[in-house]
Protein backbone atom coordinates (compact mmCIF):
# COMPACT_ATOMS: atom_id res chain seq x y z
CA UNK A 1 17.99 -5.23 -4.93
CA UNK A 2 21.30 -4.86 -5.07
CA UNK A 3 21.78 -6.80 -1.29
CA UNK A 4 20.08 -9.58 -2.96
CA UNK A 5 22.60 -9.77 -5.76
CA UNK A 6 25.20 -9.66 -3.28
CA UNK A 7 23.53 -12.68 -1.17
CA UNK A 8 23.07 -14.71 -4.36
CA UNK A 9 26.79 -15.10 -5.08
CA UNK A 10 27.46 -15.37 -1.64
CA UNK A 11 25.55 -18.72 -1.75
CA UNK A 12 27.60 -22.02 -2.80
CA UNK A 13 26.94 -23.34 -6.32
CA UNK A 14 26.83 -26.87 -6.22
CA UNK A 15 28.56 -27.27 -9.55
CA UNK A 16 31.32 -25.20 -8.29
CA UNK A 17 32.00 -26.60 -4.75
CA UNK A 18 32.04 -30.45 -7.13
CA UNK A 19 34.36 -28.51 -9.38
CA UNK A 20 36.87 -27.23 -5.88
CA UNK A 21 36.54 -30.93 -4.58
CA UNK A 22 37.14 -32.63 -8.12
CA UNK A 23 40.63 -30.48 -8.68
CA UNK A 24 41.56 -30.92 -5.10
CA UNK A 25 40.98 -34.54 -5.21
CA UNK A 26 42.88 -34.77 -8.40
CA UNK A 27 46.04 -33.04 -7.62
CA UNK A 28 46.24 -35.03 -3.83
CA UNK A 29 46.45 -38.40 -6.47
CA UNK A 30 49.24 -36.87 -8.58
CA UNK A 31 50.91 -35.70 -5.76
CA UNK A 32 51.17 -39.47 -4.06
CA UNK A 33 51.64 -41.11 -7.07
CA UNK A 34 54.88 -39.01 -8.10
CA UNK A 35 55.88 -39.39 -4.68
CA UNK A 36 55.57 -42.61 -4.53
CA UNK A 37 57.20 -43.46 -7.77
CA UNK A 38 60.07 -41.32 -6.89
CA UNK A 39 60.27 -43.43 -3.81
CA UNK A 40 60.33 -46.75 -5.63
CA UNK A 41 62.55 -46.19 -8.09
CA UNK A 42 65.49 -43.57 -5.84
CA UNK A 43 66.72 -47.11 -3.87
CA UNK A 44 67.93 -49.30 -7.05
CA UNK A 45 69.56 -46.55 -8.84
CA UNK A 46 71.49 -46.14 -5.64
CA UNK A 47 72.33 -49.82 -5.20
CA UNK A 48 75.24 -50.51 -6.91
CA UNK A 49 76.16 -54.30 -7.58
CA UNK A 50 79.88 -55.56 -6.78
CA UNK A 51 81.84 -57.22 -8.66
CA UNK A 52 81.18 -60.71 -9.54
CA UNK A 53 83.33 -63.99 -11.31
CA UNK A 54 80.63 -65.04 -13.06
CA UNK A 55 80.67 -69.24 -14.44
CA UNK A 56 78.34 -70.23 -17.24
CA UNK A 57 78.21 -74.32 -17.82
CA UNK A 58 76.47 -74.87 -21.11
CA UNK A 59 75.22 -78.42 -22.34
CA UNK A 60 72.01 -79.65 -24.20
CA UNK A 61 70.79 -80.19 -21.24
CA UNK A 62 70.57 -77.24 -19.12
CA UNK A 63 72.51 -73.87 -18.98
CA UNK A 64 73.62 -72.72 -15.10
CA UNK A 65 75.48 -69.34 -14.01
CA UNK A 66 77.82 -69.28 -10.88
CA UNK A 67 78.92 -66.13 -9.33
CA UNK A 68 81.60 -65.94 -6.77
CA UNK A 69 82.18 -62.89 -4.98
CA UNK A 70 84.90 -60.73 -6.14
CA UNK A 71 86.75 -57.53 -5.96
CA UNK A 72 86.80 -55.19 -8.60
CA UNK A 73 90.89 -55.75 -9.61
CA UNK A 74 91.05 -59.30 -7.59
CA UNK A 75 92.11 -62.13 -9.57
CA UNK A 76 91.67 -65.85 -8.62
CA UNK A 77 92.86 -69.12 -9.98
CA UNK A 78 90.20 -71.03 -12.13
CA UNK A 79 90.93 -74.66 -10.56
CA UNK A 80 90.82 -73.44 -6.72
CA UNK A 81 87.41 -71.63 -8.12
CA UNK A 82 86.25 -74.71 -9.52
CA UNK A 83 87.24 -76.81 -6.53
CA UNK A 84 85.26 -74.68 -3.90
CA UNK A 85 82.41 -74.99 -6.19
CA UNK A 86 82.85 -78.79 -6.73
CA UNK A 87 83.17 -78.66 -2.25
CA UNK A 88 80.06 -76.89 -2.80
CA UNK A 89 78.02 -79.38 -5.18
CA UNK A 90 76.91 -76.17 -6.40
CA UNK A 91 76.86 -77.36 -8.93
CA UNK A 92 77.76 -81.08 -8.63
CA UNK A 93 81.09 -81.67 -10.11
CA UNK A 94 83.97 -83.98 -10.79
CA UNK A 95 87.88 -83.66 -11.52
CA UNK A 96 90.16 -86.00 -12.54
CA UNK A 97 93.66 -84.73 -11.33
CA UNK A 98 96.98 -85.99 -12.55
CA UNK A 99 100.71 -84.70 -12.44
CA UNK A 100 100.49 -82.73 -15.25
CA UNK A 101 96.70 -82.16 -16.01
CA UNK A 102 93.34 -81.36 -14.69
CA UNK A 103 89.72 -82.46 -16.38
CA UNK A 104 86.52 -81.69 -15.34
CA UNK A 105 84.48 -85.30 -16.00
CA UNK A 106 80.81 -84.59 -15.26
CA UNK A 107 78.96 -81.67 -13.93
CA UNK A 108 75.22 -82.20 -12.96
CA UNK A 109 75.49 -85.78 -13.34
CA UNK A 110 76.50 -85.03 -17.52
CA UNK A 111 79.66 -87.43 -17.99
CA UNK A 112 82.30 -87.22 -20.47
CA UNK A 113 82.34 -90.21 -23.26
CA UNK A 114 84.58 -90.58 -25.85
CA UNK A 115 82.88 -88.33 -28.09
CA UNK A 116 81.67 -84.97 -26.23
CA UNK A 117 83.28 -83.67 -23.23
CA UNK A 118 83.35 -80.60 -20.71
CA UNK A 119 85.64 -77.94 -22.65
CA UNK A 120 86.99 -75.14 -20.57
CA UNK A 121 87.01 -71.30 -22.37
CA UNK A 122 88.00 -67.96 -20.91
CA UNK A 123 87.20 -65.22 -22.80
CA UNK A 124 86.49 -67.19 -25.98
CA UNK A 125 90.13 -69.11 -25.68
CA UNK A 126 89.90 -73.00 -25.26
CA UNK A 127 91.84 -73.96 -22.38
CA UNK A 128 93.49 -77.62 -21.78
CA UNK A 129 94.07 -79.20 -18.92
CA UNK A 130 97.55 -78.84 -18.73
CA UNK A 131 97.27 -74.71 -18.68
CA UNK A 132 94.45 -75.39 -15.94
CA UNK A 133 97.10 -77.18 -14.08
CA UNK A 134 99.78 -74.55 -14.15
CA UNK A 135 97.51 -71.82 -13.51
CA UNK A 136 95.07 -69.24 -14.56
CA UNK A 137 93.78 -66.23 -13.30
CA UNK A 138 90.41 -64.63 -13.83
CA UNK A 139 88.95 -61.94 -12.73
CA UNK A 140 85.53 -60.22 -12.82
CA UNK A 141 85.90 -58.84 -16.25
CA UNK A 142 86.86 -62.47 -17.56
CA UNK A 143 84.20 -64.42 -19.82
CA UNK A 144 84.02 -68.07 -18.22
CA UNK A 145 82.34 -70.89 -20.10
CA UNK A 146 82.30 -74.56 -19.59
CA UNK A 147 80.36 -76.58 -22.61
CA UNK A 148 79.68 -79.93 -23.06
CA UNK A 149 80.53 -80.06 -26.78
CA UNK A 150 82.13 -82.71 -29.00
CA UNK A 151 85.83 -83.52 -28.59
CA UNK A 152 88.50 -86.13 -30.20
CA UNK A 153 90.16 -88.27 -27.96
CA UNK A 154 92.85 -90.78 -27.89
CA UNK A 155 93.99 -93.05 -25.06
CA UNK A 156 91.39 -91.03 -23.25
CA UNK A 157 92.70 -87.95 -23.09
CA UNK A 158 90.88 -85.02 -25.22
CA UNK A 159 93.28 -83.65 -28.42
CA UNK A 160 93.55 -79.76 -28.91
């Protein structure tokens, strides 16, 4: 009797072996999916974006962001920035250039009239044309907006 006991439990139970193959089949899953989470996710923490001069135009319109490569501590004039992307048509852009001033006229095929106009702010300061003309530098951590907003103008030219 007691080598028949012995046999019994030798034999598989069925609900055991689906038990084994239920546990095994489970942790194989969790194992691949935490691997290949961790896989998914390790590459953009690592990626680390560089330094960008970023250009928002703003109008009823539409609303467009440049971004010019840049190095962290680099700073480049606005108007040579605004000329390579005028080369560009990226996007499409005019200038009027004088002796003593510089104007953006129409981006994206939006013209100036004698009541709105393209306005030029860096890091919330208006800028004219005539400090455009002379010069300004901006960098990565500058704020760079050109909106299409109302302006007063006499003989033309916009008043501050």
């Amino acid at each position: 009797m007691r080598l028949r006991n012995q046999k019994d439990d030798l034999t598989p139970n069925p609900l055991k072996r689906i038990g084994i193959i239920f546990w095994i089949t489970l942790s194989i899953f969790a194992f691949s999916f935490l691997v290949l989470g961790n896989c998914n996710s390790y590459p953009n923490t690592k990626k680390s974006k560089d330094p960008q001069i970023q250009i928002q135009f703003i109008s009823k319109e539409f609303e467009e962001i440049k971004s010019i490569p840049s190095s962290l501590f680099e700073t480049k004039d606005l108007l040579f920035l605004l000329a390579d992307l005028s080369k560009k048509e990226d996007p499409s852009m005019r200038f009027i250039s004088t002796n003593r001033t510089e104007e953006i006229m129409e981006v994206n095929g939006l013209r100036n009239s004698w009541n709105e106009g393209w306005v030029v702010y860096v890091n919330g300061e208006r800028l004219d044309g005539v400090q455009m003309k002379r010069g300004v530098k901006v960098g990565p951590r500058d704020q760079i907006q050109i909106r299409y907003e109302s302006v007063e103008r006499v003989f033309g030219r916009p008043l501050q």
